[in-house]
C-alpha atoms as a PDB file:
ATOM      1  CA  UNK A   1      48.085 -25.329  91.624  1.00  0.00           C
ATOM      2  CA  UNK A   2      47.297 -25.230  88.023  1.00  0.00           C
ATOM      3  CA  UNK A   3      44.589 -22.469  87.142  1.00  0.00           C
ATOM      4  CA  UNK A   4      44.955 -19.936  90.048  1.00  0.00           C
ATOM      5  CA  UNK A   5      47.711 -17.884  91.461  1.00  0.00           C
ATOM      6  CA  UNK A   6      48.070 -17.536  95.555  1.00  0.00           C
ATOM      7  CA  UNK A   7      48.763 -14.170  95.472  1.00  0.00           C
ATOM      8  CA  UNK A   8      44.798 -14.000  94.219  1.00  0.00           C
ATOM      9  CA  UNK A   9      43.769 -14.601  97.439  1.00  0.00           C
ATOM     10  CA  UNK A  10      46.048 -11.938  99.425  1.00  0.00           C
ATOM     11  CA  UNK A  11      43.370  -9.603 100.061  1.00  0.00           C
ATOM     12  CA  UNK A  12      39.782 -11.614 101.365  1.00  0.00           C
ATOM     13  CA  UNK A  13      39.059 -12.020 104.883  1.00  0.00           C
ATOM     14  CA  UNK A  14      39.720 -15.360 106.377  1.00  0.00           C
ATOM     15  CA  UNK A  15      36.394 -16.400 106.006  1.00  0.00           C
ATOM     16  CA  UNK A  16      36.291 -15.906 102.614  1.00  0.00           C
ATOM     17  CA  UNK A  17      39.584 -17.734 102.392  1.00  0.00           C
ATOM     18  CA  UNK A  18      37.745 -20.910 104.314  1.00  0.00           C
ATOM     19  CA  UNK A  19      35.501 -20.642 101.651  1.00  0.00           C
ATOM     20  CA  UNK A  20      37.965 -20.999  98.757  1.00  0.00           C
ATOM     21  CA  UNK A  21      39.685 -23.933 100.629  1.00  0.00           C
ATOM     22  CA  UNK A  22      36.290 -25.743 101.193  1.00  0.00           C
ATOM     23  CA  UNK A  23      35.296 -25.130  97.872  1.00  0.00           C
ATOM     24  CA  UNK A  24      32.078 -22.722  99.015  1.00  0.00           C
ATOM     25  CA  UNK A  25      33.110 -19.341  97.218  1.00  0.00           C
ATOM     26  CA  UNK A  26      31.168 -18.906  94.591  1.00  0.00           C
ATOM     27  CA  UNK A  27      33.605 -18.888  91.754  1.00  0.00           C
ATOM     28  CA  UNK A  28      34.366 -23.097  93.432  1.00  0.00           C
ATOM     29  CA  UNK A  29      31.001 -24.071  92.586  1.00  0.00           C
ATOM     30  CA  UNK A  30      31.453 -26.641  95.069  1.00  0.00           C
ATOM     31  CA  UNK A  31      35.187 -27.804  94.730  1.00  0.00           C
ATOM     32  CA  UNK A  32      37.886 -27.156  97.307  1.00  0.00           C
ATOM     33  CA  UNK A  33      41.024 -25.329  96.365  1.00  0.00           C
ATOM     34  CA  UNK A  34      42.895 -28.068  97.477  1.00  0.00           C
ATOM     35  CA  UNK A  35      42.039 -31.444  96.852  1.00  0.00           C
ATOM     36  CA  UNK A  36      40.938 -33.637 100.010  1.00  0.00           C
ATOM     37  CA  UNK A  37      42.367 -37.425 100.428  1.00  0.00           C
ATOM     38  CA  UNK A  38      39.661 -40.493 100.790  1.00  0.00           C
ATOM     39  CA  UNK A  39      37.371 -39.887 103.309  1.00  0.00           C
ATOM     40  CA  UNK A  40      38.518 -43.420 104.806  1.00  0.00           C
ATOM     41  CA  UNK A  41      41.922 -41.791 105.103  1.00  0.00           C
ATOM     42  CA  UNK A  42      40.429 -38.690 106.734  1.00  0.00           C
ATOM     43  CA  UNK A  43      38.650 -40.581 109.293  1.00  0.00           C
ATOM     44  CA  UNK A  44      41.477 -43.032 109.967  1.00  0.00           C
ATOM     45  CA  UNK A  45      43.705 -39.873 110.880  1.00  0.00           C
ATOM     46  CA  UNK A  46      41.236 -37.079 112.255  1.00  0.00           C
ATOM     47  CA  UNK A  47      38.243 -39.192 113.387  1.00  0.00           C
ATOM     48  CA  UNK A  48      36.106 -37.131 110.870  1.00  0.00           C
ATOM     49  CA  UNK A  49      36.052 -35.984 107.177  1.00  0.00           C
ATOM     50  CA  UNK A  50      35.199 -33.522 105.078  1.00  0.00           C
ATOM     51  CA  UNK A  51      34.143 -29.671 106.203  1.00  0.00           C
ATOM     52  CA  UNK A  52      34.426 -30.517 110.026  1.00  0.00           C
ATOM     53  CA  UNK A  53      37.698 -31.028 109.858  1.00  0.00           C
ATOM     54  CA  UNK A  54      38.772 -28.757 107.474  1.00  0.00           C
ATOM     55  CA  UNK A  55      36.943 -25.784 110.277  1.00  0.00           C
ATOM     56  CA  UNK A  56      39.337 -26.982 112.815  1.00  0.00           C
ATOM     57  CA  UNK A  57      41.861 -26.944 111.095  1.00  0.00           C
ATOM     58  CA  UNK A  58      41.264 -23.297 110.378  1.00  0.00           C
ATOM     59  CA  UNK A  59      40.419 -21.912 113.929  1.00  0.00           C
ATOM     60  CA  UNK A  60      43.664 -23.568 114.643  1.00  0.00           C
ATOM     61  CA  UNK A  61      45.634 -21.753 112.273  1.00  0.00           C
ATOM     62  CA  UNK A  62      43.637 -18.389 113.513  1.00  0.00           C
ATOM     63  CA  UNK A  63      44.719 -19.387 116.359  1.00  0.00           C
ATOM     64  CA  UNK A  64      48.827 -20.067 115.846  1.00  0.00           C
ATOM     65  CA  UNK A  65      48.388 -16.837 113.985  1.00  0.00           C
ATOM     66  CA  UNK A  66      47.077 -14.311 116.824  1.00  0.00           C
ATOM     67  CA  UNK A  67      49.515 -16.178 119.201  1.00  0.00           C
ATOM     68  CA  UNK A  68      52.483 -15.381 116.879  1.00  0.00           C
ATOM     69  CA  UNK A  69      51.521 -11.908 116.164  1.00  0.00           C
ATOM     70  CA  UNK A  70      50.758 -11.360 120.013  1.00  0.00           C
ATOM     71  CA  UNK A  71      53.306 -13.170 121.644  1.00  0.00           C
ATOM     72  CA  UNK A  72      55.930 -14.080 118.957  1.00  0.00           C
ATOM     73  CA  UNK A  73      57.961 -12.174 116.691  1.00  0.00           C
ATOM     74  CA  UNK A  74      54.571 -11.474 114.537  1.00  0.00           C
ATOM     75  CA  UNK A  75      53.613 -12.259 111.126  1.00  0.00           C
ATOM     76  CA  UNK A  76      56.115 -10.686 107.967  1.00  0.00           C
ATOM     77  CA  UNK A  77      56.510 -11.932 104.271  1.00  0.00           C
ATOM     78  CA  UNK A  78      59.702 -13.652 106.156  1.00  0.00           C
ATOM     79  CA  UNK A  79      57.822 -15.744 108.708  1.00  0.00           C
ATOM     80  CA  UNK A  80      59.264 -19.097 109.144  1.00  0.00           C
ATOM     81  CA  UNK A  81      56.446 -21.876 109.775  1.00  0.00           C
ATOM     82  CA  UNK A  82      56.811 -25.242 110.943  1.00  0.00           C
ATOM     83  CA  UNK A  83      53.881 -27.842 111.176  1.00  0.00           C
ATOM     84  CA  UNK A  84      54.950 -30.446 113.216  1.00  0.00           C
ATOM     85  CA  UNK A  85      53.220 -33.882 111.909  1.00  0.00           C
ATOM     86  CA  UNK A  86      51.674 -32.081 108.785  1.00  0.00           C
ATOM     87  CA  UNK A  87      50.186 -35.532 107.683  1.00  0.00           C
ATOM     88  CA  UNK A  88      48.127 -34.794 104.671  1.00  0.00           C
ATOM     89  CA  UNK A  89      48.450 -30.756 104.781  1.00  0.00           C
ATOM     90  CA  UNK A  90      44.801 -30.324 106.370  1.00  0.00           C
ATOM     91  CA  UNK A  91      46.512 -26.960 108.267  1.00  0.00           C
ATOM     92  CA  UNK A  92      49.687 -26.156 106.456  1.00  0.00           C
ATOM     93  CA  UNK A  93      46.999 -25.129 103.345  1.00  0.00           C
ATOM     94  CA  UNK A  94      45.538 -21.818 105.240  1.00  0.00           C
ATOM     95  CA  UNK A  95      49.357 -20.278 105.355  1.00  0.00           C
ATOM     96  CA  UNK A  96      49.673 -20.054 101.732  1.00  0.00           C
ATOM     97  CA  UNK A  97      47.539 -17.073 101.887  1.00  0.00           C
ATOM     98  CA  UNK A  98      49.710 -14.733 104.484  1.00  0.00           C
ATOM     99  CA  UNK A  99      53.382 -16.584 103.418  1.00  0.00           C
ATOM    100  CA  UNK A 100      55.054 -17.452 100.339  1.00  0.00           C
ATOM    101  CA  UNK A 101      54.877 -21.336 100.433  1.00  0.00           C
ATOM    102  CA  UNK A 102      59.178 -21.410 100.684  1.00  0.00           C
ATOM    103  CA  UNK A 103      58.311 -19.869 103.874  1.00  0.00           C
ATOM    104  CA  UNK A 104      56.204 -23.689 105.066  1.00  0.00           C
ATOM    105  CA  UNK A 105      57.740 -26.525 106.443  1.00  0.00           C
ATOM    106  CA  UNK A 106      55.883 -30.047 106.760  1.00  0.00           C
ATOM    107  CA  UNK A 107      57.469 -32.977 108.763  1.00  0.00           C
ATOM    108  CA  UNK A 108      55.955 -36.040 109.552  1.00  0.00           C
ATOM    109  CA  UNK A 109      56.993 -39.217 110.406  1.00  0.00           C
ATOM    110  CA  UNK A 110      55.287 -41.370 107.552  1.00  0.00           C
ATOM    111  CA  UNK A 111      56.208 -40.981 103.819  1.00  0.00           C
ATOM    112  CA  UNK A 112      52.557 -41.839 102.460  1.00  0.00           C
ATOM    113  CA  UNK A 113      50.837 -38.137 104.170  1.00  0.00           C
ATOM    114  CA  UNK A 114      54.046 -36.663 102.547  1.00  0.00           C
ATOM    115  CA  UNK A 115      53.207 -37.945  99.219  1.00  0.00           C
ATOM    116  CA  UNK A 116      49.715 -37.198  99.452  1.00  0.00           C
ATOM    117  CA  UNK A 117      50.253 -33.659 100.877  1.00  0.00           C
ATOM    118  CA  UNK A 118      52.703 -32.575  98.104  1.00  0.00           C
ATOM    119  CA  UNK A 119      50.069 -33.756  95.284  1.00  0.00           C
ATOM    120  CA  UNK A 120      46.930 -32.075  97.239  1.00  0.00           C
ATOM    121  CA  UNK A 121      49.214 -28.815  98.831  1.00  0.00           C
ATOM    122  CA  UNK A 122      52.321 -28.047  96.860  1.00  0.00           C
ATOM    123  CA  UNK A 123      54.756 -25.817  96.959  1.00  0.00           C
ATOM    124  CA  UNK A 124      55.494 -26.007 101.138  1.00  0.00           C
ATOM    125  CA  UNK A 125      59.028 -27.785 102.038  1.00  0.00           C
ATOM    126  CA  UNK A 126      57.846 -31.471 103.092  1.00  0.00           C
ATOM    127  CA  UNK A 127      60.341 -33.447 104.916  1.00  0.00           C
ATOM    128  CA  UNK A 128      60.457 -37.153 106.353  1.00  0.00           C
ATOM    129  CA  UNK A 129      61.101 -36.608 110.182  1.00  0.00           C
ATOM    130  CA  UNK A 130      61.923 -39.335 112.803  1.00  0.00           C
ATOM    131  CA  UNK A 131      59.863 -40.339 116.322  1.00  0.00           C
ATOM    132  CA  UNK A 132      62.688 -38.708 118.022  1.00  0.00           C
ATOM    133  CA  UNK A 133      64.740 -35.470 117.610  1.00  0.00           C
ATOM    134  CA  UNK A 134      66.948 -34.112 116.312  1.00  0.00           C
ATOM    135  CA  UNK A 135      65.482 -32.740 113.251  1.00  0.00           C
ATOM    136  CA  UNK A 136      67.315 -31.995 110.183  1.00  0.00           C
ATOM    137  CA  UNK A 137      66.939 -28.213 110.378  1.00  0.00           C
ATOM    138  CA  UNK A 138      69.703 -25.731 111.791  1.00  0.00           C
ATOM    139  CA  UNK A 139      69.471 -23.730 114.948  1.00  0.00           C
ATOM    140  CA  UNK A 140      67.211 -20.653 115.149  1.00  0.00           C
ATOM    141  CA  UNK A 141      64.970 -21.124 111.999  1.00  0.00           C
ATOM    142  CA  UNK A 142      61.291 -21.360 112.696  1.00  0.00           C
ATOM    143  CA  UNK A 143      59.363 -18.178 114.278  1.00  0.00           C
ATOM    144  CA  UNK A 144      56.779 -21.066 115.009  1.00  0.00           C
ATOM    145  CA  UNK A 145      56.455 -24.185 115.233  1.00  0.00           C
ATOM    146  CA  UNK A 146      52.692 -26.081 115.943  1.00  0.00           C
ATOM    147  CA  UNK A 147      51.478 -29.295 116.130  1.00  0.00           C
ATOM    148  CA  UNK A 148      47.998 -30.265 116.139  1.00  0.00           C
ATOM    149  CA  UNK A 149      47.273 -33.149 118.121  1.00  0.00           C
ATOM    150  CA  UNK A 150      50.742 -34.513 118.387  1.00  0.00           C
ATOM    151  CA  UNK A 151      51.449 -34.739 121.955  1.00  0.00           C
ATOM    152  CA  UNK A 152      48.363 -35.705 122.492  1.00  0.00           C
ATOM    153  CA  UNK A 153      49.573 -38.904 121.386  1.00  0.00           C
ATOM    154  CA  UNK A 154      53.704 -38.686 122.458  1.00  0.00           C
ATOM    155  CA  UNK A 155      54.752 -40.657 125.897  1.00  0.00           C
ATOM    156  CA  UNK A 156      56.826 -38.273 128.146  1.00  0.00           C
ATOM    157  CA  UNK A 157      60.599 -39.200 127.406  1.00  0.00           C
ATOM    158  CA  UNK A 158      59.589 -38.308 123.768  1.00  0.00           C
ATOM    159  CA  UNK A 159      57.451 -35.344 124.322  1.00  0.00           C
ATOM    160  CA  UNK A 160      59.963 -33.398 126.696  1.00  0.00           C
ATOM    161  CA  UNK A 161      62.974 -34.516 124.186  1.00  0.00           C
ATOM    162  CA  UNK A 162      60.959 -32.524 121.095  1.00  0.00           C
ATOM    163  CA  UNK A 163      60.438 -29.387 123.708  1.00  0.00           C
ATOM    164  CA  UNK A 164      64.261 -29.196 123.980  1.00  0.00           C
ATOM    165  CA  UNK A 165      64.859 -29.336 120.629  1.00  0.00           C
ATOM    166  CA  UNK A 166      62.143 -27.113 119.436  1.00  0.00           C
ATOM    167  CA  UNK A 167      64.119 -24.660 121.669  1.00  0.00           C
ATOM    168  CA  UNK A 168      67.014 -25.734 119.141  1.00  0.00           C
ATOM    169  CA  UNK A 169      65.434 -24.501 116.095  1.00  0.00           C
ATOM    170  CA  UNK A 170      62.857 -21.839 117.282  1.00  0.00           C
ATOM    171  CA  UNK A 171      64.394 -18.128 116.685  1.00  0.00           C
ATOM    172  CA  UNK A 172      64.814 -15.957 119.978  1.00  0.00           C
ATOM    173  CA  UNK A 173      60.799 -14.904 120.563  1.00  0.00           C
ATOM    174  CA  UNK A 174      59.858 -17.607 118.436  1.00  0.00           C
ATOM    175  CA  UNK A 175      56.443 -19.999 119.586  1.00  0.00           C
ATOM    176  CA  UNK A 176      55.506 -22.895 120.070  1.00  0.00           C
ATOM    177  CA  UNK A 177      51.995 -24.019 119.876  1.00  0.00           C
ATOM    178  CA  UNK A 178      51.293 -27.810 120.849  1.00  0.00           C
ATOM    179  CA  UNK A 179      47.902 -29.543 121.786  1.00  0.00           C
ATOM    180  CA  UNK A 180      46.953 -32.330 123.945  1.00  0.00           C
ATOM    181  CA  UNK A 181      44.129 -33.965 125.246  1.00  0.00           C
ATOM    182  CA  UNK A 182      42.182 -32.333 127.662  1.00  0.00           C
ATOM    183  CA  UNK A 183      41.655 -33.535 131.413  1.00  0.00           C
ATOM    184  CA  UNK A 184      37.746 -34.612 130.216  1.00  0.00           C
ATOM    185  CA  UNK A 185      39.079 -36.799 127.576  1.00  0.00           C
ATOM    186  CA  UNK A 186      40.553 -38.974 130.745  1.00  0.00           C
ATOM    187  CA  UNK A 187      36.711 -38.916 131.936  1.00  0.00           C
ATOM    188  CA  UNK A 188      35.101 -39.326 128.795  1.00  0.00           C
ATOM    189  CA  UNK A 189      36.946 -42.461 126.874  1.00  0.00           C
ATOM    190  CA  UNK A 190      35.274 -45.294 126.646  1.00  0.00           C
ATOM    191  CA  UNK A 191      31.820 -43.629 127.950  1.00  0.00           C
ATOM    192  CA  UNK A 192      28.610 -44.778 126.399  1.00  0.00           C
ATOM    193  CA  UNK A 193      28.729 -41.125 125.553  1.00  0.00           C
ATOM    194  CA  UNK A 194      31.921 -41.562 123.110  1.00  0.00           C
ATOM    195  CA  UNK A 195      30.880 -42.285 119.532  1.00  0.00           C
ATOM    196  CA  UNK A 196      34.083 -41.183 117.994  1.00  0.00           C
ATOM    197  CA  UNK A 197      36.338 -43.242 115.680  1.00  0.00           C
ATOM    198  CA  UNK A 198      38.528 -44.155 118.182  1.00  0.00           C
ATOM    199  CA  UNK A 199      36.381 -45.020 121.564  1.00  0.00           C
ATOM    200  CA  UNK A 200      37.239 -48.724 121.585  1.00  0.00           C
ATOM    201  CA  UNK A 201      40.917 -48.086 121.567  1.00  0.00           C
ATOM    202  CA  UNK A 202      40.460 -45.352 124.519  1.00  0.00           C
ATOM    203  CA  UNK A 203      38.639 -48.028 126.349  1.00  0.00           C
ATOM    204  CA  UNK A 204      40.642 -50.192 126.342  1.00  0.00           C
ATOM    205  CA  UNK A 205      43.945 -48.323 127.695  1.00  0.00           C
ATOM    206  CA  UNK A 206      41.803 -46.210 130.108  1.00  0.00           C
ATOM    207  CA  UNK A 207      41.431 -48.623 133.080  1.00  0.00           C
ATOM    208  CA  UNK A 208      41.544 -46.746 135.568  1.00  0.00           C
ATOM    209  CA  UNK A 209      40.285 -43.423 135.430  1.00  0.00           C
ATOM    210  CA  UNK A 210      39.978 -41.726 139.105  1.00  0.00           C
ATOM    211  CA  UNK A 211      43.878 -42.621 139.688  1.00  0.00           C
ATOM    212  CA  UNK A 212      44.437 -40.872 136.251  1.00  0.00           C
ATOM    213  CA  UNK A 213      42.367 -38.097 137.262  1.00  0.00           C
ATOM    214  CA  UNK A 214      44.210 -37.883 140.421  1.00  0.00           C
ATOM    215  CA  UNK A 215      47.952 -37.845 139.153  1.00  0.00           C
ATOM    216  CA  UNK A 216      46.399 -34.995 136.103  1.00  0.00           C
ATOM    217  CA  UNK A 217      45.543 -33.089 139.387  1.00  0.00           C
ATOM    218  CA  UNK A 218      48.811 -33.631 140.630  1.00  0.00           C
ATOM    219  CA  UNK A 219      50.369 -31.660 137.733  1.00  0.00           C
ATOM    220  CA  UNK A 220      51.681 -35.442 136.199  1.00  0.00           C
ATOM    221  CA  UNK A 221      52.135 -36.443 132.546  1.00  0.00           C
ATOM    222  CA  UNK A 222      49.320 -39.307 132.048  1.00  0.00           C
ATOM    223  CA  UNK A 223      50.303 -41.621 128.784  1.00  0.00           C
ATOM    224  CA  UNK A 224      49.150 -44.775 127.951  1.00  0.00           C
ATOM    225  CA  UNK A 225      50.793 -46.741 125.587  1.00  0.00           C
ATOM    226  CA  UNK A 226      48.782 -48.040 122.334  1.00  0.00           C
ATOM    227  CA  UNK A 227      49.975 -49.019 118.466  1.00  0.00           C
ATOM    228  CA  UNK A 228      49.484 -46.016 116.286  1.00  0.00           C
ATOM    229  CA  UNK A 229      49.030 -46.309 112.249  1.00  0.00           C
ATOM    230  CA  UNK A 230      51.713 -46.705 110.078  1.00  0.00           C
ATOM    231  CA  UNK A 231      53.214 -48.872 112.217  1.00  0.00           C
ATOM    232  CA  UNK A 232      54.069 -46.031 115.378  1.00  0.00           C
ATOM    233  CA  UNK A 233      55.417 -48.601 118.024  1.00  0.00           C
ATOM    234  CA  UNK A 234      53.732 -48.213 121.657  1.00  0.00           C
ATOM    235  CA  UNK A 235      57.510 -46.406 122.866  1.00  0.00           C
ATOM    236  CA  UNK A 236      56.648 -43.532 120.812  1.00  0.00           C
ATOM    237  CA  UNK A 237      52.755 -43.300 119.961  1.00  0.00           C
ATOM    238  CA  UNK A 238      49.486 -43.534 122.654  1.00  0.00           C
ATOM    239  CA  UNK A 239      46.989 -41.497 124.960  1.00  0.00           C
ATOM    240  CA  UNK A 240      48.887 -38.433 126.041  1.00  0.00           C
ATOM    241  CA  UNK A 241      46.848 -36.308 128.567  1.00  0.00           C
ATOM    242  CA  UNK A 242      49.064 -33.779 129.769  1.00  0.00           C
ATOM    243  CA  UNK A 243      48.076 -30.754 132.234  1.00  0.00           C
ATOM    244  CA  UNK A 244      49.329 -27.296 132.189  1.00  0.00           C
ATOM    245  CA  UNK A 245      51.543 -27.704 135.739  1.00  0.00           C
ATOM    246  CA  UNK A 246      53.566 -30.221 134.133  1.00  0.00           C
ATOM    247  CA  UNK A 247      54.729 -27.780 131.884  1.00  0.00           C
ATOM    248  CA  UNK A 248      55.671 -25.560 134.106  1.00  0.00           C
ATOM    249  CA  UNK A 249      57.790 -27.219 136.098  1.00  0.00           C
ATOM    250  CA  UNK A 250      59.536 -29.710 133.472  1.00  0.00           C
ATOM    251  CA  UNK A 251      59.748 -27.261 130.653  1.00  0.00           C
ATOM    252  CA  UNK A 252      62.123 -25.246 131.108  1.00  0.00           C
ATOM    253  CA  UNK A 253      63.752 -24.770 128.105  1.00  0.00           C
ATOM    254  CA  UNK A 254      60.529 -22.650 126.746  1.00  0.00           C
ATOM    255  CA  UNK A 255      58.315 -20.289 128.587  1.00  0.00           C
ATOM    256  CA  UNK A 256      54.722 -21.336 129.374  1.00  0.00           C
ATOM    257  CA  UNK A 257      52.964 -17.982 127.782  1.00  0.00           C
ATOM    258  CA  UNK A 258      49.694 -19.766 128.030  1.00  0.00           C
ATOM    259  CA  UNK A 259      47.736 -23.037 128.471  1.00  0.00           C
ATOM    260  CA  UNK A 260      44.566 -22.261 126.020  1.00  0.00           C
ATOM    261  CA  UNK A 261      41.780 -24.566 126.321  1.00  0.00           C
ATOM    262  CA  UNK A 262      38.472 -22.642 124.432  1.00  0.00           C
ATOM    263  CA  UNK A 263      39.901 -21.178 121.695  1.00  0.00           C
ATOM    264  CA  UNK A 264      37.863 -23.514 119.385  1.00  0.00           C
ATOM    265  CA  UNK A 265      34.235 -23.890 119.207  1.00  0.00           C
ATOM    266  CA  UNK A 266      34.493 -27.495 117.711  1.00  0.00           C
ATOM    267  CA  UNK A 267      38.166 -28.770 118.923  1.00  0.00           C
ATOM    268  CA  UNK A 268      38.324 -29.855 122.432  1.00  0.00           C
ATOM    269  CA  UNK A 269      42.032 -29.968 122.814  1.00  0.00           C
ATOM    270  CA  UNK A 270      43.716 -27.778 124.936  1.00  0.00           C
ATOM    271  CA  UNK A 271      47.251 -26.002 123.295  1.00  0.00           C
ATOM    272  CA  UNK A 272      50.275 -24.952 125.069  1.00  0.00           C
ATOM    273  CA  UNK A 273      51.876 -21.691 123.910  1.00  0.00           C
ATOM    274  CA  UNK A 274      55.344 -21.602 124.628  1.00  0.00           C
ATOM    275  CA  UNK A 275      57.705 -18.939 123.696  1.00  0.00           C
ATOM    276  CA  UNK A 276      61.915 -18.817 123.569  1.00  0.00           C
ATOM    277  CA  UNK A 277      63.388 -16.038 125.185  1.00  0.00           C
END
């Protein structure tokens, strides 16, 4: 972070802050405040690169922040932050503004985004995390945790283990805000319509669509089991569609506050929002 100080940026609007990260503020002439990785690596892990990304990321982080001021213990100089499979640091970057970065803790399960995330976004706690809990982190730490299309990808022993022990570490009225793919996604794989990075795969483990419509309906859990990169085996990584019933009822350790599906222009994943009481 040679040549600027964070506390420089305290005081402009979030937009203007998008701007500094994307490089788009004037005094960037073009080059982002944090450094991007290859664009091959961006696609490999997003689907896209570049500014696209980098705008989702950010209504995202609008978003974990109204959630945490509205229904968590709000937003202080002592807010706790966890981003759950931080990768490369595309969202953990917008925090540095509101938090000091002490405050910002990155796990993910592979060692090269870690690298990569503490060269491009340093000065946030990074740590190596496992497929499954427990985390190395003590009991009633975070005031919120996200994860940005995470269980979208987790099968359902692994995903409700992580919601128990996200109830572990989250502080009484602390959040959690988790995304998944959408019901339409189940509809849409594989679809001459699907031009992203990634159709083939969804093809492919999308065979039968109208019984997976059917058992999302029925409030079910619908995973189907794929290799992820960096060597994810298919027990732990794939297609997770989950709907908002299925929360509900298997749960319980966290309240279901919400089940927010529009509050991106450009993401299409829906995000749980679930609060410890």
């Amino acid at each position: 972070m040679a040549g600027f100080n964070l506390s420089d940026f305290a005081a402009l609007s979030d937009e203007e802050w998008f701007a500094q990260i994307t490089g788009e503020a004037d005094d960037r002439q073009g080059r982002p405040l944090f450094p991007l990785p290859p664009e091959s690596l961006q696609t490999s892990t997003v689907g896209r690169s570049g500014k696209p990304i980098l705008r989702d990321a950010f209504m995202f982080w609008q978003f974990v922040r109204r959630m945490l001021i509205q229904h968590g213990n709000g937003l202080s100089r002592n807010t706790q932050v966890m981003d759950f499979g931080c990768a490369w640091g595309r969202i953990i970057r917008y925090w540095l503004r509101d938090l000091p970065a002490k405050n910002l803790h990155g796990f993910d399960v592979e060692d090269r985004f870690l690298t990569i995330a503490r060269e491009h976004v340093p000065g946030p706690n990074y740590t190596l995390s496992q497929a499954r809990p427990p985390l190395p982190a003590p009991d009633n730490s975070f005031d919120v945790i996200y994860a940005f299309s995470v269980f979208s990808h987790l099968p359902k022993d692994v995903a409700d283990a992580w919601i128990k022990e996200f109830s572990r570490v989250l502080k009484p009225g602390g959040i959690a805000c988790l995304t998944t793919r959408p019901r339409a996604h189940i509809e849409f794989a594989g679809s001459e319509a699907d031009k992203t990075a990634h159709a083939g795969n969804y093809a492919q483990v999308m065979t039968d669509k109208n019984d997976a419509l059917r058992r999302y309906d029925a409030g079910e859990f619908i995973f189907y089991p794929a290799h992820g990169g960096g060597g994810l085996a298919a027990e732990t990584y794939g297609e997770a569609i989950i709907p908002g019933d299925y929360a509900r009822s298997h749960w319980q350790d966290l309240e279901l506050v919400t089940f927010a599906s529009n509050y991106s222009a450009t993401y299409l994943q829906p995000c749980f929002v679930l609060r410890k009481n």
